[in-house]
ModelCIF file with pLDDT and N, C-alpha, C, O atoms, coordinates in Angstrom:
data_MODEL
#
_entry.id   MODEL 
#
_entity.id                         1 
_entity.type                       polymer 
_entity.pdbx_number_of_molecules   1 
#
_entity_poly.entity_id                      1 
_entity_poly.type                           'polypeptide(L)' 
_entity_poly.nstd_linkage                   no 
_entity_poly.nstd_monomer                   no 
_entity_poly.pdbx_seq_one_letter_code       
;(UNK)(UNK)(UNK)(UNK)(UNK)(UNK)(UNK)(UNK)(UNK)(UNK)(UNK)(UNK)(UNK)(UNK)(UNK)(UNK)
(UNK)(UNK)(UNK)(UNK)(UNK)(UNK)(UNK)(UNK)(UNK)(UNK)(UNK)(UNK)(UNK)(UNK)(UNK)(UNK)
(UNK)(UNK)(UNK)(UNK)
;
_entity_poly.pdbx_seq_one_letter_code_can   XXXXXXXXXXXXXXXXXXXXXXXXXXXXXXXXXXXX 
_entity_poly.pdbx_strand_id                 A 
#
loop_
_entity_poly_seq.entity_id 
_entity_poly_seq.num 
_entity_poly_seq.mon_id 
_entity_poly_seq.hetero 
1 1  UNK n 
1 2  UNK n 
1 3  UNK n 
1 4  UNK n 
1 5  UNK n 
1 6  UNK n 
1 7  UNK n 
1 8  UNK n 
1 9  UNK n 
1 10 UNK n 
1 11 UNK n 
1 12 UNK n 
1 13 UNK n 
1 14 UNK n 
1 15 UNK n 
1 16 UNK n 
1 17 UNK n 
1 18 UNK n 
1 19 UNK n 
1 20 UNK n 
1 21 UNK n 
1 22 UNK n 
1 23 UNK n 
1 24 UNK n 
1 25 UNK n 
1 26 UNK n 
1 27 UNK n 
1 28 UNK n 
1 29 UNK n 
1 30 UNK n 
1 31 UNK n 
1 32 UNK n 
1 33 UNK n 
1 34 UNK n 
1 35 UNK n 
1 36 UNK n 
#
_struct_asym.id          A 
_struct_asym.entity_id   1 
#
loop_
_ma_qa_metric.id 
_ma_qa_metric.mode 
_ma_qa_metric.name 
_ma_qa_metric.software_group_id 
_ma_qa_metric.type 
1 global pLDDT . pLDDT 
2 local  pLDDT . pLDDT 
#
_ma_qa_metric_global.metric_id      1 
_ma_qa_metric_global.metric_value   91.81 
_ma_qa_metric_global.model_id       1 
_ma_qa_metric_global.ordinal_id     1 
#
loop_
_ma_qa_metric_local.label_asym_id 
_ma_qa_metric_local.label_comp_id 
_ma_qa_metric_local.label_seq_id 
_ma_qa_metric_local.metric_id 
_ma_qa_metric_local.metric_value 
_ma_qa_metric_local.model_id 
_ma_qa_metric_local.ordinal_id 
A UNK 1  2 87.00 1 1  
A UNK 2  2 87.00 1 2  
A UNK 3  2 95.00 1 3  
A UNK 4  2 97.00 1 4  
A UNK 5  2 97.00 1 5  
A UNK 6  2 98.00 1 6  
A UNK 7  2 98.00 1 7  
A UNK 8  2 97.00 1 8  
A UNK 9  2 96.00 1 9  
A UNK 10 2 95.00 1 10 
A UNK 11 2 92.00 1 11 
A UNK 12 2 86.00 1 12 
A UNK 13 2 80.00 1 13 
A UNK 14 2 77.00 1 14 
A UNK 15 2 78.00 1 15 
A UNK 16 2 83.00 1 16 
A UNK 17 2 90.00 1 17 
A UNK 18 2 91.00 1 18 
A UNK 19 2 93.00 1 19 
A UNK 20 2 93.00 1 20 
A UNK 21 2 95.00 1 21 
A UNK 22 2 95.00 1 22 
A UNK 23 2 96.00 1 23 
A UNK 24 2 97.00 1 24 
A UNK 25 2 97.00 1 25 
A UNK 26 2 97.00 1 26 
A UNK 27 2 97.00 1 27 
A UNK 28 2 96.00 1 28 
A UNK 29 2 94.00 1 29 
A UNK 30 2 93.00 1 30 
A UNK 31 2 94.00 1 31 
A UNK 32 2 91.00 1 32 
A UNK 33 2 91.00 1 33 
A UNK 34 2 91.00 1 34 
A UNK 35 2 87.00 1 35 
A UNK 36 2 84.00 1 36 
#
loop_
_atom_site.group_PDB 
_atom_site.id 
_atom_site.type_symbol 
_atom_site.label_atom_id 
_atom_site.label_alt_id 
_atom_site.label_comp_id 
_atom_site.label_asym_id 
_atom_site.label_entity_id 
_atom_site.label_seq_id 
_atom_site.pdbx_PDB_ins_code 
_atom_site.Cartn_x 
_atom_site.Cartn_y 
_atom_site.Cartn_z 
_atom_site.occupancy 
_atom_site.B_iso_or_equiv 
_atom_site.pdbx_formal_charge 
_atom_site.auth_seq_id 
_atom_site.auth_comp_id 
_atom_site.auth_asym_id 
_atom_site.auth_atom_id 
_atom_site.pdbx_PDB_model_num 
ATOM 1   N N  . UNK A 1 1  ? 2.260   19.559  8.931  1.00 87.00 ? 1  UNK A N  1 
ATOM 2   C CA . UNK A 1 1  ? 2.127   18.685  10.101 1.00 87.00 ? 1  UNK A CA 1 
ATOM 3   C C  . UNK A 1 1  ? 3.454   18.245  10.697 1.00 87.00 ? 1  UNK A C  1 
ATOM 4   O O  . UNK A 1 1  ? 3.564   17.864  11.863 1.00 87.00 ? 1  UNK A O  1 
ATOM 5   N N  . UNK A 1 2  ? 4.433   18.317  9.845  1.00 87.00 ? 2  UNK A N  1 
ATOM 6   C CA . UNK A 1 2  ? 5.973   17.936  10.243 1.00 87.00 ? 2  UNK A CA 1 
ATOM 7   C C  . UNK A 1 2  ? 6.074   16.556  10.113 1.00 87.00 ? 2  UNK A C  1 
ATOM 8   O O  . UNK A 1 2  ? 7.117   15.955  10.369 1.00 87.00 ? 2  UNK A O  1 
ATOM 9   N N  . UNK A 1 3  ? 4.990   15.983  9.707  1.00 95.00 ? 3  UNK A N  1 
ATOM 10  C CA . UNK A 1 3  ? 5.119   14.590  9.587  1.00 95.00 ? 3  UNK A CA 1 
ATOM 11  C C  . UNK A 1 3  ? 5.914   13.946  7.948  1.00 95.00 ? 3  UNK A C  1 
ATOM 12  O O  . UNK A 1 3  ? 5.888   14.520  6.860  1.00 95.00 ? 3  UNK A O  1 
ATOM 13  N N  . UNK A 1 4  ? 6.409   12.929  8.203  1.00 97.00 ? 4  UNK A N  1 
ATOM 14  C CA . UNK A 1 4  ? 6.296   12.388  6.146  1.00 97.00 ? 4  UNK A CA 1 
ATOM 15  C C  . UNK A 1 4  ? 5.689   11.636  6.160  1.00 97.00 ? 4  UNK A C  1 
ATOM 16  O O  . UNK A 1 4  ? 5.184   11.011  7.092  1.00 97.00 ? 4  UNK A O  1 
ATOM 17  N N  . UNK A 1 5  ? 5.572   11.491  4.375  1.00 97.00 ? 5  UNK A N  1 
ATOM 18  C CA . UNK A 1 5  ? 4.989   11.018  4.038  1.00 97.00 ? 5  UNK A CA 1 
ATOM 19  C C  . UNK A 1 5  ? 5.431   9.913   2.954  1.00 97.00 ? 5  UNK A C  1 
ATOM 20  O O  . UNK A 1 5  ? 6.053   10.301  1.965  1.00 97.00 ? 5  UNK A O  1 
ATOM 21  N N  . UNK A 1 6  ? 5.180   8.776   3.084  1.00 98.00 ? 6  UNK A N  1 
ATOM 22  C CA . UNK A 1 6  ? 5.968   7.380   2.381  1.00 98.00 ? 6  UNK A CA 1 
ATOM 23  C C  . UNK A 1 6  ? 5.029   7.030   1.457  1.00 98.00 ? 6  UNK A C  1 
ATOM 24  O O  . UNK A 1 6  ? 3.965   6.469   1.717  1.00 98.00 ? 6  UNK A O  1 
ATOM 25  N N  . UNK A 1 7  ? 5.605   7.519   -0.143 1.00 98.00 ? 7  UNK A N  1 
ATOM 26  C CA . UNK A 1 7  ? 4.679   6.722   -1.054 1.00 98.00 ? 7  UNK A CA 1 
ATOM 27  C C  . UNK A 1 7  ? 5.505   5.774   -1.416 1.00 98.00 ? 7  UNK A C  1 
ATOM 28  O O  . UNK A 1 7  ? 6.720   5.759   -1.611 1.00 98.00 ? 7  UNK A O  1 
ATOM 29  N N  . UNK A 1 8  ? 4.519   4.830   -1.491 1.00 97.00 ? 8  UNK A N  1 
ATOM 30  C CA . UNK A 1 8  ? 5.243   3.291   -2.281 1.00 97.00 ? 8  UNK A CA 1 
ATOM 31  C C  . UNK A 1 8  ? 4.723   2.689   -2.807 1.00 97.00 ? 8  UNK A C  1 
ATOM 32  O O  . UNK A 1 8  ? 3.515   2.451   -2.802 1.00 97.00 ? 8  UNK A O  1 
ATOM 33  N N  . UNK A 1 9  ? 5.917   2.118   -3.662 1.00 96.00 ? 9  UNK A N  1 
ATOM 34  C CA . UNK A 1 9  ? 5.359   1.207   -5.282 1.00 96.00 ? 9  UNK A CA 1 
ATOM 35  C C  . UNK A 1 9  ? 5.924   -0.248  -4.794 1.00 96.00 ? 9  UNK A C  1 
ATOM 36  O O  . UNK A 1 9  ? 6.149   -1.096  -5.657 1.00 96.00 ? 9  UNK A O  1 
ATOM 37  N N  . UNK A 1 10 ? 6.074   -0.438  -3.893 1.00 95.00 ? 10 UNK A N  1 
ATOM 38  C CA . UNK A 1 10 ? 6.274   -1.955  -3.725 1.00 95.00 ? 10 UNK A CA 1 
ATOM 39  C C  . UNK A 1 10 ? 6.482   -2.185  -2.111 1.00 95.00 ? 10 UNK A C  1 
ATOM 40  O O  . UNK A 1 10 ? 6.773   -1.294  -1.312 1.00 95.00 ? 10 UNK A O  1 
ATOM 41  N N  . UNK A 1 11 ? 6.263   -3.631  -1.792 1.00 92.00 ? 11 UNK A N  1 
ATOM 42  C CA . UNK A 1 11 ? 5.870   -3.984  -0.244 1.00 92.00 ? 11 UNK A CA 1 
ATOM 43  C C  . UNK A 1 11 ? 6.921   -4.255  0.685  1.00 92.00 ? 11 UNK A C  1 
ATOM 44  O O  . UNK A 1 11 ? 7.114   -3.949  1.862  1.00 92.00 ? 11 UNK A O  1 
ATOM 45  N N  . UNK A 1 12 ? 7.815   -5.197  -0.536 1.00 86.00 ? 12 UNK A N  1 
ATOM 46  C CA . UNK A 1 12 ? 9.018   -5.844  -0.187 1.00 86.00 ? 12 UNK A CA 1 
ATOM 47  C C  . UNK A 1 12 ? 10.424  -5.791  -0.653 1.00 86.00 ? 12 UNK A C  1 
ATOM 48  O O  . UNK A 1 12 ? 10.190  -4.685  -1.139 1.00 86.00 ? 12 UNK A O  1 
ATOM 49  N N  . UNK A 1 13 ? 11.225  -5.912  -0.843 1.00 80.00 ? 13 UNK A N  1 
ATOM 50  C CA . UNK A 1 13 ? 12.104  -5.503  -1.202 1.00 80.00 ? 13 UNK A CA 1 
ATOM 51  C C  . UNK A 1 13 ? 12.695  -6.563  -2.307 1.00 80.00 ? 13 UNK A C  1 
ATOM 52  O O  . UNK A 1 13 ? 12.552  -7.715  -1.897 1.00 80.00 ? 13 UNK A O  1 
ATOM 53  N N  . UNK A 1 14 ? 13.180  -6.506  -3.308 1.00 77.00 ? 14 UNK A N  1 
ATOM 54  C CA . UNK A 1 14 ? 13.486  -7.688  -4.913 1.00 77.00 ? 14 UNK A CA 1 
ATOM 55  C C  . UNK A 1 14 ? 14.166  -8.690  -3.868 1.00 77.00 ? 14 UNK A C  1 
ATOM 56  O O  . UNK A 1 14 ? 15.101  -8.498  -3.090 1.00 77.00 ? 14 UNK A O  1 
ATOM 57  N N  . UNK A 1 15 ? 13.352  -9.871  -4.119 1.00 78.00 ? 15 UNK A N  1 
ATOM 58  C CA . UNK A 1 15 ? 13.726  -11.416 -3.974 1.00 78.00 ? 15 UNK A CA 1 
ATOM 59  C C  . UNK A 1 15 ? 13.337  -11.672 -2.471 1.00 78.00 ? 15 UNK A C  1 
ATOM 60  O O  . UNK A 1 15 ? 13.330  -12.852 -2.120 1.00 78.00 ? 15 UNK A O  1 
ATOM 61  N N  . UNK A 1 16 ? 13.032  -10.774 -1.600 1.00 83.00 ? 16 UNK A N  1 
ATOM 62  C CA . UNK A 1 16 ? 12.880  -11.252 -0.329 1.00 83.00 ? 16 UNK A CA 1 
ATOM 63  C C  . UNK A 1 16 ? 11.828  -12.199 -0.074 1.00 83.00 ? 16 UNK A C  1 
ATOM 64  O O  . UNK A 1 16 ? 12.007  -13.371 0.258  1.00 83.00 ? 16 UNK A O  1 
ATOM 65  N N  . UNK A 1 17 ? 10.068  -11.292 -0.348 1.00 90.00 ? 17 UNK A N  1 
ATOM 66  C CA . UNK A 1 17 ? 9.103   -11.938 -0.499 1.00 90.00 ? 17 UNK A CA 1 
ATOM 67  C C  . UNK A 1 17 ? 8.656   -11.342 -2.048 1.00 90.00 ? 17 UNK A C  1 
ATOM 68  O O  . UNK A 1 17 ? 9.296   -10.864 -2.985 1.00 90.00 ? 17 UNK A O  1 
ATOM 69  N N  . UNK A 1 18 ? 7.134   -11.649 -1.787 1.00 91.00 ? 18 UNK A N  1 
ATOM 70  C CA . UNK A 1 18 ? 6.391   -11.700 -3.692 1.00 91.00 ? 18 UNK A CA 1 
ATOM 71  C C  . UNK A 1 18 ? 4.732   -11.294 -2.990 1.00 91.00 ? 18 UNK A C  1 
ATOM 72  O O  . UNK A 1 18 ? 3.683   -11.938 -2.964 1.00 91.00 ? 18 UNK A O  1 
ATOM 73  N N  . UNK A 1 19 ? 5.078   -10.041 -2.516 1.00 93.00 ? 19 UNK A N  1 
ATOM 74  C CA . UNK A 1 19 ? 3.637   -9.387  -2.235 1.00 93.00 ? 19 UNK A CA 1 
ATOM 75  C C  . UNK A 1 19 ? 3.258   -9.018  -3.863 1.00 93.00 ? 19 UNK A C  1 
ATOM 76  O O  . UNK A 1 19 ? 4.186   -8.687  -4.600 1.00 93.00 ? 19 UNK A O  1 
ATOM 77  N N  . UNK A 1 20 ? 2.329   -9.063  -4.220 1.00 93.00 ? 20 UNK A N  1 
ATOM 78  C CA . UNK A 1 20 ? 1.650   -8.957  -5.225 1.00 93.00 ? 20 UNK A CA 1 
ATOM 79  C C  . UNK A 1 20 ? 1.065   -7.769  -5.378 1.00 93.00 ? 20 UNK A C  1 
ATOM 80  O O  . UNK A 1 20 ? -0.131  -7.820  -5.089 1.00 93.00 ? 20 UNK A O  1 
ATOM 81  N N  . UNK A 1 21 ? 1.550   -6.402  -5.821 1.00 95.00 ? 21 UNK A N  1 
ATOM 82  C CA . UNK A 1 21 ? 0.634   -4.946  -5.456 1.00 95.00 ? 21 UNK A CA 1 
ATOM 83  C C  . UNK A 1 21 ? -0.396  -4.799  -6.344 1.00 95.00 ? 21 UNK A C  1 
ATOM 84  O O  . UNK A 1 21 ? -1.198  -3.989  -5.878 1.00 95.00 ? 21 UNK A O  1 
ATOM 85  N N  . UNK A 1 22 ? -0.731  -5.203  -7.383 1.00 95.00 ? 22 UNK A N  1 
ATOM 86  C CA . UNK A 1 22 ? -1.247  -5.496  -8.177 1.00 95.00 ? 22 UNK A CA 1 
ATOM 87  C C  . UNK A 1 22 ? -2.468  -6.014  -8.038 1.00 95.00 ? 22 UNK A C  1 
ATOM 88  O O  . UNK A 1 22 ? -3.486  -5.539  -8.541 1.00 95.00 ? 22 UNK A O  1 
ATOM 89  N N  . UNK A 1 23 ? -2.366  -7.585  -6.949 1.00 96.00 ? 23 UNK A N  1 
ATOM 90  C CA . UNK A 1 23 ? -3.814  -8.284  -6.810 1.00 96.00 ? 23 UNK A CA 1 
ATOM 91  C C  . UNK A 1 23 ? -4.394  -7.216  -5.139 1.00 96.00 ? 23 UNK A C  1 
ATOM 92  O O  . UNK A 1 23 ? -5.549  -7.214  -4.712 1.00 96.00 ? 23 UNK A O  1 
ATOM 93  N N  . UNK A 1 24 ? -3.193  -6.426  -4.502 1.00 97.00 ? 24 UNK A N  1 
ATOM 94  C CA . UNK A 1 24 ? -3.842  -5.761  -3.661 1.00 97.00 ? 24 UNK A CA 1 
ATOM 95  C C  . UNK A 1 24 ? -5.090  -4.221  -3.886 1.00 97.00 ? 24 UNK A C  1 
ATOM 96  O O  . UNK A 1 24 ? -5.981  -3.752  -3.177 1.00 97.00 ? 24 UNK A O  1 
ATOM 97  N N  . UNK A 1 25 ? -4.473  -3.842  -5.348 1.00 97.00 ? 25 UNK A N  1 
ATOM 98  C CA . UNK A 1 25 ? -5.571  -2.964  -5.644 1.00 97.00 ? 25 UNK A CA 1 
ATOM 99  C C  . UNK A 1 25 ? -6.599  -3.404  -6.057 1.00 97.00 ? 25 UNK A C  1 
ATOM 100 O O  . UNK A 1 25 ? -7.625  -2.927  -5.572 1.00 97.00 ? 25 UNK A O  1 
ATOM 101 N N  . UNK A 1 26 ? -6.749  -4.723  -7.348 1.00 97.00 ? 26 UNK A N  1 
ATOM 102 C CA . UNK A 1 26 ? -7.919  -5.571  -7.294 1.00 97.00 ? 26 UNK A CA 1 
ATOM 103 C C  . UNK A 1 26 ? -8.815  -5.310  -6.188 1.00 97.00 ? 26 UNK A C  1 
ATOM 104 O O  . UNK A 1 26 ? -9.703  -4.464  -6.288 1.00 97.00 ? 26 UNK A O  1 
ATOM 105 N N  . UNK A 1 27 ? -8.589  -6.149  -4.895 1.00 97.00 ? 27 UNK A N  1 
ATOM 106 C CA . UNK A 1 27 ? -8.870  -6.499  -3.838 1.00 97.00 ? 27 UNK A CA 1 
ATOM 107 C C  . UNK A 1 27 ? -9.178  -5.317  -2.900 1.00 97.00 ? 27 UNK A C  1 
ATOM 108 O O  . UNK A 1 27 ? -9.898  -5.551  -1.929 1.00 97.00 ? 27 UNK A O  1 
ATOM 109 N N  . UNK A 1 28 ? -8.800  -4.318  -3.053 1.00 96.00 ? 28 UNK A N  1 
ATOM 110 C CA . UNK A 1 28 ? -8.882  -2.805  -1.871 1.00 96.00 ? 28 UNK A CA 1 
ATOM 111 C C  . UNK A 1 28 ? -10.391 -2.581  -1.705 1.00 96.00 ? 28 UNK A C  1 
ATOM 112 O O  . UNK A 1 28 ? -11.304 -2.796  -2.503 1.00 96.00 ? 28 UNK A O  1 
ATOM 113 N N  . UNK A 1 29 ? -10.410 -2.107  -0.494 1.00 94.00 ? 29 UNK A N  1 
ATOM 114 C CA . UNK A 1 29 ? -11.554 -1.799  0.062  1.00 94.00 ? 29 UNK A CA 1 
ATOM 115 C C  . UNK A 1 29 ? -12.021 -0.569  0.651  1.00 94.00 ? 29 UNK A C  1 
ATOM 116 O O  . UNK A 1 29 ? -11.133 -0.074  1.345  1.00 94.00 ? 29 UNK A O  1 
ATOM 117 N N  . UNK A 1 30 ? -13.074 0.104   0.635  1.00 93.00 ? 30 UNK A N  1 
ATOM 118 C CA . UNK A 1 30 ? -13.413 1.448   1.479  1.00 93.00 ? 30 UNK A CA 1 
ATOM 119 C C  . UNK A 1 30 ? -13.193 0.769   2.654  1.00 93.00 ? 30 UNK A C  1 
ATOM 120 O O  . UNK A 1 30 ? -13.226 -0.433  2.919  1.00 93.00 ? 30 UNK A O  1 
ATOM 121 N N  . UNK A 1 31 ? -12.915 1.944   3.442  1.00 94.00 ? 31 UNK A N  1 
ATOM 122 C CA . UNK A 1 31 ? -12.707 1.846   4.929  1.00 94.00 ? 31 UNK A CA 1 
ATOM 123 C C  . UNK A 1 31 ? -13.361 3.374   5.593  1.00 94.00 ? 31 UNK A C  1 
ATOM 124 O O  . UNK A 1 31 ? -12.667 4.389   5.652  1.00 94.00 ? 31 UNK A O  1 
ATOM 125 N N  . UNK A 1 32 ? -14.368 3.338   5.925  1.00 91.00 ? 32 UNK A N  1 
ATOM 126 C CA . UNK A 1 32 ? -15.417 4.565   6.502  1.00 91.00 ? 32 UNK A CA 1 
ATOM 127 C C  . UNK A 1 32 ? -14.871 5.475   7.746  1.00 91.00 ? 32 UNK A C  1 
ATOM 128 O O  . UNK A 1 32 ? -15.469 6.474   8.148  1.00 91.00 ? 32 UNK A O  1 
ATOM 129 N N  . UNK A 1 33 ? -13.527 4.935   8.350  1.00 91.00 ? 33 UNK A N  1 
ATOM 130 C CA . UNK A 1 33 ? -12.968 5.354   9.492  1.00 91.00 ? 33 UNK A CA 1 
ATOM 131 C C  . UNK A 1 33 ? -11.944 6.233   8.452  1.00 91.00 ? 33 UNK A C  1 
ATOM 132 O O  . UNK A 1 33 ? -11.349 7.037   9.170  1.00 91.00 ? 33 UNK A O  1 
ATOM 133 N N  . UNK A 1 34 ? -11.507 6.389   7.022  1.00 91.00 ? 34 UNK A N  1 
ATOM 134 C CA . UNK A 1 34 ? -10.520 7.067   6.801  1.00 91.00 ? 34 UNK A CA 1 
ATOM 135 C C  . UNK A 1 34 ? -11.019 8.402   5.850  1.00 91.00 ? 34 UNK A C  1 
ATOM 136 O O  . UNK A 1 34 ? -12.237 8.581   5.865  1.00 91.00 ? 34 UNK A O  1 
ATOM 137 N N  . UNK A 1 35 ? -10.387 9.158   5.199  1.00 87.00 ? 35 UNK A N  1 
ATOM 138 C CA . UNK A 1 35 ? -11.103 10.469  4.755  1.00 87.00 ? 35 UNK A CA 1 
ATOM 139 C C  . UNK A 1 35 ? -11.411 9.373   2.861  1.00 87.00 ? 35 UNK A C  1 
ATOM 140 O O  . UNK A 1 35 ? -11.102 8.306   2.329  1.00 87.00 ? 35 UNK A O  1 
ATOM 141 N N  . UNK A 1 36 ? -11.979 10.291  2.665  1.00 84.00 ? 36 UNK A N  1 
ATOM 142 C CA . UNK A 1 36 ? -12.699 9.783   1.079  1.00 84.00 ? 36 UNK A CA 1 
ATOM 143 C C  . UNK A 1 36 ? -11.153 9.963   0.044  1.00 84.00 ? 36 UNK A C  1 
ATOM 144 O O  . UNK A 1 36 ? -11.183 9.707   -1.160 1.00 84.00 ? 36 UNK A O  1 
#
């Protein structure tokens, strides 16, 4: 596709903020508009 692709293990960068990735997979949701 020529596009990239950004995997990531964290939101924010050390000490800036305190996104929590952790309580975001808890929390994740299907979304029916995206592929399975």
């Amino acid at each position: 596709s020529a596009l990239e692709l950004d995997l990531h293990v964290a939101l924010s960068d050390p000490g800036l903020f305190h996104i929590d990735e952790d309580a975001l997979f808890e929390r994740a949701e299907p979304f029916d508009a995206l592929p399975p």
